[in-house]
N, C-alpha and C. Protein backbone atom coordinates (compact mmCIF):
# COMPACT_ATOMS: atom_id res chain seq x y z
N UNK A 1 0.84 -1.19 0.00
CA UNK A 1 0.00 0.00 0.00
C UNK A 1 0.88 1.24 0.00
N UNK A 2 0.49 1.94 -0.90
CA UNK A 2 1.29 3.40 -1.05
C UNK A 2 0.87 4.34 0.18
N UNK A 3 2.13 5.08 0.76
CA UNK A 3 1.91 5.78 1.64
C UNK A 3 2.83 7.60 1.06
N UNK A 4 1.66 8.67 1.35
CA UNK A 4 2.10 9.72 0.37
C UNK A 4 1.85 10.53 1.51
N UNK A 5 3.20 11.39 2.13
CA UNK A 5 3.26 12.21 2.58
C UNK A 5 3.66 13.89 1.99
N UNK A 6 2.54 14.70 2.34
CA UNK A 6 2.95 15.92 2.04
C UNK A 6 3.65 17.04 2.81
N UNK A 7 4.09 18.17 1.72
CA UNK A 7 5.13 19.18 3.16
C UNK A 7 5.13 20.30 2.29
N UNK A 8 5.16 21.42 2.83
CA UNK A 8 5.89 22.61 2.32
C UNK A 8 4.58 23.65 2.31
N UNK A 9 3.37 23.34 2.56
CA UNK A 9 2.92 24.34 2.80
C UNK A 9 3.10 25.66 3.45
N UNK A 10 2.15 26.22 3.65
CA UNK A 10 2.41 27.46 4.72
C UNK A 10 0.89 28.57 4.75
N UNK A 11 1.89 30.11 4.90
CA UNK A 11 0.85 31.12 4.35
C UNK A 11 1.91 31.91 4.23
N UNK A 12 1.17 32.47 2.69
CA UNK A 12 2.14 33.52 1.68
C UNK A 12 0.75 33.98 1.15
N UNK A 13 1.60 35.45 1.07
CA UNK A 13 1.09 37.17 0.90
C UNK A 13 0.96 36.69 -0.95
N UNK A 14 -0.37 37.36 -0.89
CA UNK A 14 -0.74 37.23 -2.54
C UNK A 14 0.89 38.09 -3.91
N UNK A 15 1.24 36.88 -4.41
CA UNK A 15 2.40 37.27 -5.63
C UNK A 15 3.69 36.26 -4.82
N UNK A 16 3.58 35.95 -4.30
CA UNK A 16 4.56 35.32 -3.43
C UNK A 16 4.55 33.88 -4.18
N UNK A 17 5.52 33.03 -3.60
CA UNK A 17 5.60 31.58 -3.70
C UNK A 17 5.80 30.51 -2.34
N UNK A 18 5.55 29.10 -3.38
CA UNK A 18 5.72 27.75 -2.13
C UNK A 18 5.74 26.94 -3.05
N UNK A 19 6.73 26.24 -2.23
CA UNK A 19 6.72 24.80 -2.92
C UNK A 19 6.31 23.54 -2.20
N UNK A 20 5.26 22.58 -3.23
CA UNK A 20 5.05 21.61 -2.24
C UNK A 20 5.95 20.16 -2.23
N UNK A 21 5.80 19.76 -1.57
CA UNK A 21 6.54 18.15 -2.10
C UNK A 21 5.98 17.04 -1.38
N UNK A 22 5.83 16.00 -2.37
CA UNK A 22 5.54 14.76 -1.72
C UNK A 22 6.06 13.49 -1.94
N UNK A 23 6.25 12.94 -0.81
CA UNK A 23 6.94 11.66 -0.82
C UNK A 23 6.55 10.37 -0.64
N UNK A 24 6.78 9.39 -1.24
CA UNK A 24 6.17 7.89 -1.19
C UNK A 24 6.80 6.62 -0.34
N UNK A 25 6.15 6.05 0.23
CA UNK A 25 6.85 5.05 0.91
C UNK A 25 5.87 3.50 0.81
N UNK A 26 6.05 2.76 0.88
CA UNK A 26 5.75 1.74 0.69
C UNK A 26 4.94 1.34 -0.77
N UNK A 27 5.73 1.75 -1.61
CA UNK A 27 5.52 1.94 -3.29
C UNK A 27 6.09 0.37 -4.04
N UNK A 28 5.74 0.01 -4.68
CA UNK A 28 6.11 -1.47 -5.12
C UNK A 28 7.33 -0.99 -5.82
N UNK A 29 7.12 0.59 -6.57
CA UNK A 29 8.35 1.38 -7.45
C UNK A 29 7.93 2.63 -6.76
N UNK A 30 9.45 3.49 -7.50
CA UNK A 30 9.22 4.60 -7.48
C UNK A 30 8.00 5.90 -7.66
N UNK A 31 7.52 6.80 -7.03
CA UNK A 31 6.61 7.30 -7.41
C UNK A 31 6.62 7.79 -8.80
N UNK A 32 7.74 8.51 -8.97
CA UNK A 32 8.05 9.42 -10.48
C UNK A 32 7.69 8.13 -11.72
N UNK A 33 7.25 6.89 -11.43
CA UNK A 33 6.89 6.25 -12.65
C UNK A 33 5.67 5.28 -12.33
N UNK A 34 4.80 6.07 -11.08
CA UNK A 34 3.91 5.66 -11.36
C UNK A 34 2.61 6.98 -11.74
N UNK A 35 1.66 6.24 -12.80
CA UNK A 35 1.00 7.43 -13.41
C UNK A 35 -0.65 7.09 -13.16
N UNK A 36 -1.57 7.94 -13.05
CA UNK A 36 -1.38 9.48 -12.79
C UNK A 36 -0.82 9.36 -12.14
N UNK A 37 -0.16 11.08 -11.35
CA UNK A 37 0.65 11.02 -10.49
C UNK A 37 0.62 12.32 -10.07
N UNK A 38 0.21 13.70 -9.31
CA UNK A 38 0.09 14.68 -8.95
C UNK A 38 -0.63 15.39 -8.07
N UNK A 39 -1.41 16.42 -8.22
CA UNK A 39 -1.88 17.20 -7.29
C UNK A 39 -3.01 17.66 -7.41
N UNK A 40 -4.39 17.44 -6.06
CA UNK A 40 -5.79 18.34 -6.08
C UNK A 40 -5.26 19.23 -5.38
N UNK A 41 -6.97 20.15 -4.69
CA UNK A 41 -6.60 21.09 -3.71
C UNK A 41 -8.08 20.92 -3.46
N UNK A 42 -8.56 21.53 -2.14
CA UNK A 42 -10.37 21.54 -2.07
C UNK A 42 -9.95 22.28 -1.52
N UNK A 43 -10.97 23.53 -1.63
CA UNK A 43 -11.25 24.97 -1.08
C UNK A 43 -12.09 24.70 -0.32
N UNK A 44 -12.77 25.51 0.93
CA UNK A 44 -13.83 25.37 1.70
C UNK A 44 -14.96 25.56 1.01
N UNK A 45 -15.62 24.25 0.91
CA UNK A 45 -16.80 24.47 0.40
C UNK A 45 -17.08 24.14 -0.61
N UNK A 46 -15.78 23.66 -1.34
CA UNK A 46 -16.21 23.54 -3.11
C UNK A 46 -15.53 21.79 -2.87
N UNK A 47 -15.46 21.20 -4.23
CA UNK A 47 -14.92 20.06 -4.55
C UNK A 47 -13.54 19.65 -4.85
N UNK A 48 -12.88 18.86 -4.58
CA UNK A 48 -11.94 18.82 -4.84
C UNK A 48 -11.13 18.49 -6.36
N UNK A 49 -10.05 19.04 -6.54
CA UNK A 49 -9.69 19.37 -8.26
C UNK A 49 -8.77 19.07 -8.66
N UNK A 50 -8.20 19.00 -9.52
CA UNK A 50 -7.09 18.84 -10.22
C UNK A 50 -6.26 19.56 -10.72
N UNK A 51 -5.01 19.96 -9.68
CA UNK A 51 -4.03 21.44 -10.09
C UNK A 51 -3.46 20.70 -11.38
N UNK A 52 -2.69 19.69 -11.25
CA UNK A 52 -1.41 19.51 -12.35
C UNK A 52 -1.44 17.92 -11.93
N UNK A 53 -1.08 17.54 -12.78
CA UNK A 53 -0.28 15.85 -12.66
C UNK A 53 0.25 15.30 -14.09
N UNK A 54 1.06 14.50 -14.26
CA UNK A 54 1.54 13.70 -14.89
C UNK A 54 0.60 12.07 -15.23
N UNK A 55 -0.31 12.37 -16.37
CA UNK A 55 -1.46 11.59 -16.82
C UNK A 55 -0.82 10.03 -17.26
N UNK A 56 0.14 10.14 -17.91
CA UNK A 56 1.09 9.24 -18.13
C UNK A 56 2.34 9.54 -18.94
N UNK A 57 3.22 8.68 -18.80
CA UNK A 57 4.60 8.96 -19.61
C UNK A 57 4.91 10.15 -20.26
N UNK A 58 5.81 10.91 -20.18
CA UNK A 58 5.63 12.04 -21.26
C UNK A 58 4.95 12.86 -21.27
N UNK A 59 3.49 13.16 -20.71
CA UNK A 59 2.76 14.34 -20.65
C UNK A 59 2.49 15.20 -19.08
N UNK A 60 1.73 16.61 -19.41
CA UNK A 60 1.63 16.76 -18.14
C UNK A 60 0.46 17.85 -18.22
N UNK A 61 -0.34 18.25 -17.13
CA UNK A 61 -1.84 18.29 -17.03
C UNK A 61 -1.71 19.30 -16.43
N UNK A 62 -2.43 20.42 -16.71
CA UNK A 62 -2.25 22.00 -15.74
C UNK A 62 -3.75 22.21 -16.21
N UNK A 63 -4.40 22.54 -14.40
CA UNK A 63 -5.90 22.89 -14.71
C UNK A 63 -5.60 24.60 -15.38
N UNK A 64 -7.03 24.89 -16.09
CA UNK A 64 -6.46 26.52 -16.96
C UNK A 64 -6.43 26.96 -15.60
N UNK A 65 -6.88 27.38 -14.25
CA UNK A 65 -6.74 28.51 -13.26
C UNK A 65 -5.25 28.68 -13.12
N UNK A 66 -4.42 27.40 -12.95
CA UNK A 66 -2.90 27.65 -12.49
C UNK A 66 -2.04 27.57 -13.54
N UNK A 67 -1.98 27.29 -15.03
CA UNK A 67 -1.80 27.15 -15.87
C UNK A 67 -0.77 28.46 -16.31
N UNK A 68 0.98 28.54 -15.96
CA UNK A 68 1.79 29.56 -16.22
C UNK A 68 1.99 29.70 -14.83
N UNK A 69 1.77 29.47 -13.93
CA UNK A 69 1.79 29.79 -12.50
C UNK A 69 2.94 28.89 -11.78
N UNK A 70 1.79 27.68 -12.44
CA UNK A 70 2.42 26.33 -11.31
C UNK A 70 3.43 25.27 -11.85
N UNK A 71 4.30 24.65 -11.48
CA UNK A 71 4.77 23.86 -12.33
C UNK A 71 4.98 22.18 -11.51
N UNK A 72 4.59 21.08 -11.96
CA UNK A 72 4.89 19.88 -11.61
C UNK A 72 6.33 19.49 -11.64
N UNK A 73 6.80 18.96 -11.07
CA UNK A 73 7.92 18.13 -10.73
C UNK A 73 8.72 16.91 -10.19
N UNK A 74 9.12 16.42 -11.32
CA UNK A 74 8.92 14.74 -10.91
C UNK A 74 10.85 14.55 -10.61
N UNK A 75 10.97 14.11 -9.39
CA UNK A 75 12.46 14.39 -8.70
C UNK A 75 12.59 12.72 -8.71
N UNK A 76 13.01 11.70 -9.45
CA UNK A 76 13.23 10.70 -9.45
C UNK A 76 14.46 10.25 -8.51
N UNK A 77 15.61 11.31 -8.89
CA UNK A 77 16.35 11.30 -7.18
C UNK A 77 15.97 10.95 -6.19
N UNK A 78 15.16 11.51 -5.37
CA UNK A 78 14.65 11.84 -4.22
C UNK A 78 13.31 10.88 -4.15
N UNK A 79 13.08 10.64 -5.44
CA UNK A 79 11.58 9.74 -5.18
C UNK A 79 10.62 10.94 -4.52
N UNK A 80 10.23 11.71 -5.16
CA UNK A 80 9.59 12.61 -4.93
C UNK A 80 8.88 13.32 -6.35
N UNK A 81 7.71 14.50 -5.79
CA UNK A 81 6.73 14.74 -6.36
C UNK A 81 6.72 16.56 -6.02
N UNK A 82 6.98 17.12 -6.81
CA UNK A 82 7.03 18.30 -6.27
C UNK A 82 6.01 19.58 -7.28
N UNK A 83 5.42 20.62 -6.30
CA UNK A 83 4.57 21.52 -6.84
C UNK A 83 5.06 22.96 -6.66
N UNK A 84 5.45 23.32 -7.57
CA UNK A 84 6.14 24.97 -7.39
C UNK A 84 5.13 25.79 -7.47
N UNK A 85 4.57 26.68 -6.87
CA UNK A 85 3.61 27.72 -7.48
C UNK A 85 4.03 28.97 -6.68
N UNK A 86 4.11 29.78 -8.19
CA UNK A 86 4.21 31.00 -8.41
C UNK A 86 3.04 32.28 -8.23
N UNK A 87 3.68 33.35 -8.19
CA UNK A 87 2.15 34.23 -8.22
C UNK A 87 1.03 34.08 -7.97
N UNK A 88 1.00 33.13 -6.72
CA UNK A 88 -0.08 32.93 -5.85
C UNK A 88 -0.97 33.91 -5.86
N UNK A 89 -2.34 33.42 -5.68
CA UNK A 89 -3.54 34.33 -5.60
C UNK A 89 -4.75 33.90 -4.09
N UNK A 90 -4.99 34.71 -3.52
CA UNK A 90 -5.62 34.15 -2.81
C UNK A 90 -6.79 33.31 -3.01
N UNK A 91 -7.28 33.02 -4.39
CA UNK A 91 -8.16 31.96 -4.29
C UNK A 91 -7.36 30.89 -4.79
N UNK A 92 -6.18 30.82 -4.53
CA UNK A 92 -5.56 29.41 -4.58
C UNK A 92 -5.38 28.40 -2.93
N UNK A 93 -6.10 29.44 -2.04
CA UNK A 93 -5.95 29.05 -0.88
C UNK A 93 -6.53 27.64 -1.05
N UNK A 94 -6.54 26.60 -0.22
CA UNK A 94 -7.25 25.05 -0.33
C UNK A 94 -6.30 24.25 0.66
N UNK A 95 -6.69 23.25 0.72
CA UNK A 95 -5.42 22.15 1.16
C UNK A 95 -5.24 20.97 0.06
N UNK A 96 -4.03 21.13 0.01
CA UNK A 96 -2.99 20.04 -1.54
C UNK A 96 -2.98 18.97 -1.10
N UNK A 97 -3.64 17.99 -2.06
CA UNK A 97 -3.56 16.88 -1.53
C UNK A 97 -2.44 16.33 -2.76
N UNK A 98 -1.44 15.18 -2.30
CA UNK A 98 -1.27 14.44 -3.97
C UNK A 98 -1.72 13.04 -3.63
N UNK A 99 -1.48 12.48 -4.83
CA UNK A 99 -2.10 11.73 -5.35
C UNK A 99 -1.70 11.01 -6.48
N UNK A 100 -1.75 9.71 -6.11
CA UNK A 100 -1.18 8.75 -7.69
C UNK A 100 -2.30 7.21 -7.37
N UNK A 101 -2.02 6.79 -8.85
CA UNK A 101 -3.21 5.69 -8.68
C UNK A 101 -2.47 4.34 -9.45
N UNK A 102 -2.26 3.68 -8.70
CA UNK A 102 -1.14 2.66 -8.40
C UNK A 102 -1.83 1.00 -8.90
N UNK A 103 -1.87 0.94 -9.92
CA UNK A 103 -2.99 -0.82 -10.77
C UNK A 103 -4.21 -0.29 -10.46
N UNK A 104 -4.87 0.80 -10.26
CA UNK A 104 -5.94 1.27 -10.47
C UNK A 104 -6.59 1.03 -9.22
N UNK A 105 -5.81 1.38 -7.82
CA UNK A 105 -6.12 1.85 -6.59
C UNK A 105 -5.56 3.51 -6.39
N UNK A 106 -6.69 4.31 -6.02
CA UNK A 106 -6.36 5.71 -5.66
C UNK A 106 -5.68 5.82 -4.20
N UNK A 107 -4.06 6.33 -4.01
CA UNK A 107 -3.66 6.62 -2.82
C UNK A 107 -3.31 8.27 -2.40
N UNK A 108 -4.14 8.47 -1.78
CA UNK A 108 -3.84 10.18 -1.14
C UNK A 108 -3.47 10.46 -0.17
N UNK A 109 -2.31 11.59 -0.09
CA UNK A 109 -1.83 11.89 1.30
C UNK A 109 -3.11 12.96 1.95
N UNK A 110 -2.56 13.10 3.11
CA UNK A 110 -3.46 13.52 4.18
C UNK A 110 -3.40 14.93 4.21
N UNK A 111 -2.55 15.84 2.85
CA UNK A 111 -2.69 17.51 2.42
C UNK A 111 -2.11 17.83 3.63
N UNK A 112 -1.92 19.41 2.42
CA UNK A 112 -1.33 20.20 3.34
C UNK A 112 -1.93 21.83 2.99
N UNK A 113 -1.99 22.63 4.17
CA UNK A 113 -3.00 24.01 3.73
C UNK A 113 -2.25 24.73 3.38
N UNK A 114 -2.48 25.21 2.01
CA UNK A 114 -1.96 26.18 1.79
C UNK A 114 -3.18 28.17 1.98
N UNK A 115 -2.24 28.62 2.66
CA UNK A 115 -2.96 30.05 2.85
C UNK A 115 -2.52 31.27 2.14
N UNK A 116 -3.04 31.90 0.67
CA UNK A 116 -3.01 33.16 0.19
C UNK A 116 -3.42 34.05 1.01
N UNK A 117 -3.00 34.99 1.40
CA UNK A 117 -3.39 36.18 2.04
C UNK A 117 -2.75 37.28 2.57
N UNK A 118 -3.37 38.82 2.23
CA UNK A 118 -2.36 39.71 2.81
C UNK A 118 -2.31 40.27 4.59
């Protein structure tokens, strides 16, 4: 069973940045090759979504809101999963969950909040 821990949240002033990262442990492989493979967020109140991920091999998935903002990052080094976002806005506030789906079981870490605000 895949175990996906997240980190790097915080709270940052609208134009600012964070990076998130997540890490896998008890993975049959590496995360960076298993696909999908990336990042929601759920805002209070709304549903949860799809920032960015890696759909399979070779491609990569940016919802239009973060689209130039955010960037995915697949750290095969480190066995890691990483989310850069730029020019934060405060309705990017939510908590990040990631997420990869492993022979067609969904495993999600337990997020992390991220807070836009001045």
């Amino acid at each position: 069973q895949v175990q996906l821990v997240e980190s790097g949240g915080g709270m940052v002033q609208p134009g600012g940045s964070l990076q998130l990262s997540c890490a896998a442990s008890r993975a049959s492989r590496s995360i960076t090759n298993i696909y999908p493979m990336g990042w929601y967020r759920q805002a209070p109140g709304k549903q949860r979504e799809l920032v960015a991920n890696f759909p399979y091999l070779g491609f990569t998935y940016y919802s239009d809101s973060v689209k130039g903002r955010f960037t995915i990052i697949s750290d095969s080094r480190q066995n890691m999963v990483h989310l850069q976002m730029n020019s934060l806005k405060p309705e990017d506030t939510a908590v990040y969950y990631c997420h990869v789906n492993d022979k067609g079981v969904d495993y999600w870490g337990r997020g992390t909040q991220v807070t836009v605000s001045s």
